[in-house]
N, C-alpha and C. Protein backbone atom coordinates (compact mmCIF):
# COMPACT_ATOMS: atom_id res chain seq x y z
N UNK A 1 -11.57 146.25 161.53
CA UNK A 1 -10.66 145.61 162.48
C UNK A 1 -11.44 145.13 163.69
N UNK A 2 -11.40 143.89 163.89
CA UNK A 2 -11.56 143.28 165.42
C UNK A 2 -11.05 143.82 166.10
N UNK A 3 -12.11 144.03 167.60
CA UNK A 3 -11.79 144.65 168.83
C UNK A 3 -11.38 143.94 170.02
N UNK A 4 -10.81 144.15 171.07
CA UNK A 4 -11.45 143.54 172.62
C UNK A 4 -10.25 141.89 172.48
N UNK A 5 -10.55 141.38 173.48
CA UNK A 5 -10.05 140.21 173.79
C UNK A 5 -10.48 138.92 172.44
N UNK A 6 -11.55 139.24 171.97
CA UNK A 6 -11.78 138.08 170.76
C UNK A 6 -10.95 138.41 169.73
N UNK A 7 -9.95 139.09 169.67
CA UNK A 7 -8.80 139.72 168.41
C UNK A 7 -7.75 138.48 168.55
N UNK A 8 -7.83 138.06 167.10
CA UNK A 8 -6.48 136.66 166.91
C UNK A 8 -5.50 137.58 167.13
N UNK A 9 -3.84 137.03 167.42
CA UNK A 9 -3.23 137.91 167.71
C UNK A 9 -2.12 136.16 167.52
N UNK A 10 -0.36 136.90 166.83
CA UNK A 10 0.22 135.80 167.11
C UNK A 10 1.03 135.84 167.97
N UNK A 11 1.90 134.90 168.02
CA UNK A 11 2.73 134.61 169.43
C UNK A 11 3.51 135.46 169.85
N UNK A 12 3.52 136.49 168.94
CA UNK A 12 4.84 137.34 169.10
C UNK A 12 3.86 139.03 169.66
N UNK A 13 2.94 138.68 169.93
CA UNK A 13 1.91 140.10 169.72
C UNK A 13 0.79 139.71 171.50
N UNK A 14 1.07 140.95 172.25
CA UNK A 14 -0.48 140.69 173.33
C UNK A 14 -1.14 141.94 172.66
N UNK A 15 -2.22 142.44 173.69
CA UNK A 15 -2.91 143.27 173.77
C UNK A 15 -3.12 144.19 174.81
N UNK A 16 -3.81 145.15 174.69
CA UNK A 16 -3.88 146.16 175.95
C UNK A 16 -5.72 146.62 175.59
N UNK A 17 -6.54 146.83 176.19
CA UNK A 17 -7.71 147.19 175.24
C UNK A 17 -8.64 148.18 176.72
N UNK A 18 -8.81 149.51 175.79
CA UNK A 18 -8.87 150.83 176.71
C UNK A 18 -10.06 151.51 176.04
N UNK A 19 -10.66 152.64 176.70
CA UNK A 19 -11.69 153.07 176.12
C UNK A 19 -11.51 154.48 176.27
N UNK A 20 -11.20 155.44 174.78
CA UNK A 20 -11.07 156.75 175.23
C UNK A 20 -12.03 157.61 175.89
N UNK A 21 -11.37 158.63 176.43
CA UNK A 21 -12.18 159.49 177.35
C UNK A 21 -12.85 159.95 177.12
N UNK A 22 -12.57 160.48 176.04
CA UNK A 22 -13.32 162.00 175.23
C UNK A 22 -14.23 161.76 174.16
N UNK A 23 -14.34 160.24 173.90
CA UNK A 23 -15.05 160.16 172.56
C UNK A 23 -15.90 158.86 173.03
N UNK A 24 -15.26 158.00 174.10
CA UNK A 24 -16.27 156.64 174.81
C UNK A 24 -15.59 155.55 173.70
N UNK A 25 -14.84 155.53 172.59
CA UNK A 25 -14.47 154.82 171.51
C UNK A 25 -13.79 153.42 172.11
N UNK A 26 -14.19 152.44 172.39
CA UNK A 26 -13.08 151.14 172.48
C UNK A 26 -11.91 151.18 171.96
N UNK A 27 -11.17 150.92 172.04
CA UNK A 27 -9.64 151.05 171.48
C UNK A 27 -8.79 149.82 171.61
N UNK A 28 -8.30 149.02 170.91
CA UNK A 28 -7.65 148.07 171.53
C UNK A 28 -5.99 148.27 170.73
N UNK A 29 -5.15 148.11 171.46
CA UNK A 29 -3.70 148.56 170.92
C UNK A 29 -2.87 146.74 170.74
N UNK A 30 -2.35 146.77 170.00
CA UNK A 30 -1.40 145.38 169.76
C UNK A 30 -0.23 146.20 169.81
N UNK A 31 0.40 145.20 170.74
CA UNK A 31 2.09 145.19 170.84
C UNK A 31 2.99 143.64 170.97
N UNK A 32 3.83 144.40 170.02
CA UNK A 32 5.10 142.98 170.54
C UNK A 32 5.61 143.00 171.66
N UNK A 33 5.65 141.21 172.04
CA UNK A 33 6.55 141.04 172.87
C UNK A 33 7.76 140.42 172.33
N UNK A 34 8.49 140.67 173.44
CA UNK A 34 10.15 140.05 172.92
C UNK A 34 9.84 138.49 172.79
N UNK A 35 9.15 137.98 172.85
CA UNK A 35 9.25 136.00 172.70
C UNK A 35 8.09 135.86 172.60
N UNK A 36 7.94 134.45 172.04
CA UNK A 36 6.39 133.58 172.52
C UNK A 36 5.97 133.99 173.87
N UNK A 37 4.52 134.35 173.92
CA UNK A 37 4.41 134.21 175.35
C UNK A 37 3.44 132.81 175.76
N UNK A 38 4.11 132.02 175.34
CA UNK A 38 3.06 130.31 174.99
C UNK A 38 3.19 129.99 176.78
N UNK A 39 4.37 130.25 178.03
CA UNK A 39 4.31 129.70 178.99
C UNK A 39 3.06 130.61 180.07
N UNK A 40 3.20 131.92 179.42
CA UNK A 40 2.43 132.65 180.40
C UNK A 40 1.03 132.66 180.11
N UNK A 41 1.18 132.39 178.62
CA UNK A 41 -0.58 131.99 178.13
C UNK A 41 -1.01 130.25 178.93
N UNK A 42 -0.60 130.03 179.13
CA UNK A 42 -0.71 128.53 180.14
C UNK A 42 -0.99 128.76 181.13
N UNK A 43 -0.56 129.64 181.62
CA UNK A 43 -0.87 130.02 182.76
C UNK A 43 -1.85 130.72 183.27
N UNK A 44 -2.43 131.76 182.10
CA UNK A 44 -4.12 132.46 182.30
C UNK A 44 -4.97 131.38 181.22
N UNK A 45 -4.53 130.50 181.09
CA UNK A 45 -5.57 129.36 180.84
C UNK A 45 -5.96 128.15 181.85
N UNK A 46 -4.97 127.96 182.50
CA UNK A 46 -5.14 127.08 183.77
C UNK A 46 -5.68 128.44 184.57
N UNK A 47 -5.67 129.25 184.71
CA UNK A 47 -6.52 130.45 185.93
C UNK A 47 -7.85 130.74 184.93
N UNK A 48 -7.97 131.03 183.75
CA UNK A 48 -9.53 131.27 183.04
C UNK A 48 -10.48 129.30 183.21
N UNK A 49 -9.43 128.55 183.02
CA UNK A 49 -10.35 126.99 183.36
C UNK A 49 -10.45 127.10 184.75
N UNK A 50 -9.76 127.21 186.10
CA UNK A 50 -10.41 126.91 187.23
C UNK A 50 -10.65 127.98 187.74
N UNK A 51 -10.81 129.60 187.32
CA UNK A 51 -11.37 130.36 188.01
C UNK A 51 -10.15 131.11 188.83
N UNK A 52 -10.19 132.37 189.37
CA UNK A 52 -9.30 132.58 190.53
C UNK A 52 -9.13 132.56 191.60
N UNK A 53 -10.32 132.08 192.47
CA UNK A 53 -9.52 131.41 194.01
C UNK A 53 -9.18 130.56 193.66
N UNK A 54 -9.96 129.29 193.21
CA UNK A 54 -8.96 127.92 193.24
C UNK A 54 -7.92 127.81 192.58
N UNK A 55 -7.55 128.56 191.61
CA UNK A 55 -5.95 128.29 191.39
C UNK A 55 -5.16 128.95 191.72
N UNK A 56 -5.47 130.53 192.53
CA UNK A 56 -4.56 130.37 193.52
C UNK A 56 -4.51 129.91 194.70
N UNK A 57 -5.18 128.88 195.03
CA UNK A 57 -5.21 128.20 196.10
C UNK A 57 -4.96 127.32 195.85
N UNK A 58 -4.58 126.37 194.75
CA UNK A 58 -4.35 125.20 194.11
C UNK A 58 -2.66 125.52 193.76
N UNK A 59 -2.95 126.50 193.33
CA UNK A 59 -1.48 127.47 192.87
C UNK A 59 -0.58 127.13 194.22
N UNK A 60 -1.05 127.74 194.92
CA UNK A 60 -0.27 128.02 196.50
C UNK A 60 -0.23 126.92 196.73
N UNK A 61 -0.63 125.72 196.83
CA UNK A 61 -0.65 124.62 197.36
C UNK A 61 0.12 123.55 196.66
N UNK A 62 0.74 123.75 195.39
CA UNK A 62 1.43 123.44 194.60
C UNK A 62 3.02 123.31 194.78
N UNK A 63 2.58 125.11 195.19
CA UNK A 63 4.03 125.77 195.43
C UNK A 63 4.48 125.24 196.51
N UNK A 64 3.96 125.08 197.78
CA UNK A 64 4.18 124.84 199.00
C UNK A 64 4.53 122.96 199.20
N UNK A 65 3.83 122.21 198.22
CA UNK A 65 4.39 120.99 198.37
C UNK A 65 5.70 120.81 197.43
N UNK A 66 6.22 121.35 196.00
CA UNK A 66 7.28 121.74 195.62
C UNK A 66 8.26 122.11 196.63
N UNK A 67 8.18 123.12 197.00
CA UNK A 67 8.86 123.57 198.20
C UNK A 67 9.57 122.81 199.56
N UNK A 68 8.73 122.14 199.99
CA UNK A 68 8.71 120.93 200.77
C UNK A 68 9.36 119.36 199.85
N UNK A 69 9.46 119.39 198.84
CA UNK A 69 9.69 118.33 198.91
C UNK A 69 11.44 118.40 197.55
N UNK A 70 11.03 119.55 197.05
CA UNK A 70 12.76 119.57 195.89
C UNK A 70 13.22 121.24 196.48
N UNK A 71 13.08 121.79 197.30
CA UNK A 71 13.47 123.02 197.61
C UNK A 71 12.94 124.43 197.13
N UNK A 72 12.41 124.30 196.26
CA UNK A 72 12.23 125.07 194.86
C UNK A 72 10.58 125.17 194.83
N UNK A 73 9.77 126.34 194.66
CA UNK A 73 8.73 125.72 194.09
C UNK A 73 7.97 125.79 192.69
N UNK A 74 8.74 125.30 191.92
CA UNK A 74 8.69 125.12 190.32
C UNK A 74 8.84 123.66 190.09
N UNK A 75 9.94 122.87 190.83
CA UNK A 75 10.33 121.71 190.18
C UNK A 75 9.46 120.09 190.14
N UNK A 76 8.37 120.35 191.58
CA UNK A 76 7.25 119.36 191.42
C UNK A 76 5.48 120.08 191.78
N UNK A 77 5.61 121.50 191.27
CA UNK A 77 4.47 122.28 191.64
C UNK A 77 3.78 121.82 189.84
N UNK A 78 2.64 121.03 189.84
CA UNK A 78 1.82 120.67 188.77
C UNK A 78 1.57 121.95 187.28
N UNK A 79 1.60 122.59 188.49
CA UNK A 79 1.41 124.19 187.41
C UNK A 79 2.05 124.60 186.47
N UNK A 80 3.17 124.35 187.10
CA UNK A 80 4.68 125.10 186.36
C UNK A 80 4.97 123.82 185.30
N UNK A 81 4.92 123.18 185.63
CA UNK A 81 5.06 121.88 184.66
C UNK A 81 4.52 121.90 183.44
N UNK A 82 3.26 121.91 183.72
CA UNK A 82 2.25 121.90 182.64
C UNK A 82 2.65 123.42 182.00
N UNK A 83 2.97 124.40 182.51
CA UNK A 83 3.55 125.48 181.64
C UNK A 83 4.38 125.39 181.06
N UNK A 84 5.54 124.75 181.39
CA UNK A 84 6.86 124.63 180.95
C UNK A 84 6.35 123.97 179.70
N UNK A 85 5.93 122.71 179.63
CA UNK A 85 5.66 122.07 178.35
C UNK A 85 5.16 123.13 177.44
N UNK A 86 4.87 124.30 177.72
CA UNK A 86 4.48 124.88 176.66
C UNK A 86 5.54 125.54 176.05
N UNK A 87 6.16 126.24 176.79
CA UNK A 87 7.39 127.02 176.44
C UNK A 87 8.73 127.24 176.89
N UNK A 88 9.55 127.05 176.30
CA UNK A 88 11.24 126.53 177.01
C UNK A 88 11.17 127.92 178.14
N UNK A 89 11.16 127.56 179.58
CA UNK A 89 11.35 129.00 180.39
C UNK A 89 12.68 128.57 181.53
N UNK A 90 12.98 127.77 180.89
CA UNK A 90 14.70 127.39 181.78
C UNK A 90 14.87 126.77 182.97
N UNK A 91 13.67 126.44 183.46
CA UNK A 91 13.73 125.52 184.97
C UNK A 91 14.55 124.29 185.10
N UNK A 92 15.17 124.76 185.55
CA UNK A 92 16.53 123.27 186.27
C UNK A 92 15.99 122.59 187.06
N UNK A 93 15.73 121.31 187.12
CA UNK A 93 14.96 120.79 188.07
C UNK A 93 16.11 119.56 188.56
């Protein structure tokens, strides 16, 4: 069995990956989630491509012109957009 973060895994499945105490053994556990998680995987892919200050600083800056300009900051924040296309997450815009 594949270990660690390089483990295929499908839409319906994340991971947790731990190292026991007593033996030093890698361990990696699969669990279901209740849905695709296709919007939130968009989202640590836009943060693994630009790194984590700049997207949350890109993030924040997103949010804050959303905010400013439809009330909301989901409905013109670039981020959320590009997530949404991935997975129906209900934003009324």
């Amino acid at each position: 069995m594949q270990s660690g973060p390089a483990k295929i895994l499908t839409d319906t499945q994340s991971w947790a990956h731990s190292t026991c105490h007593e033996t030093g053994d890698s361990v990696t556990i699969v669990m279901a989630l209740p849905g695709p998680p296709r919007y939130k995987d968009r989202h640590a892919t836009q943060w693994a491509v630009l790194g984590p200050v700049p997207f949350a600083l890109m993030y924040g800056a997103a949010s804050g012109y959303s905010n400013l300009t439809t009330g909301n900051y989901w409905c013109a924040n670039i981020f959320e957009i590009d997530a949404s296309l991935a997975g129906d997450v209900g934003y009324k815009c």
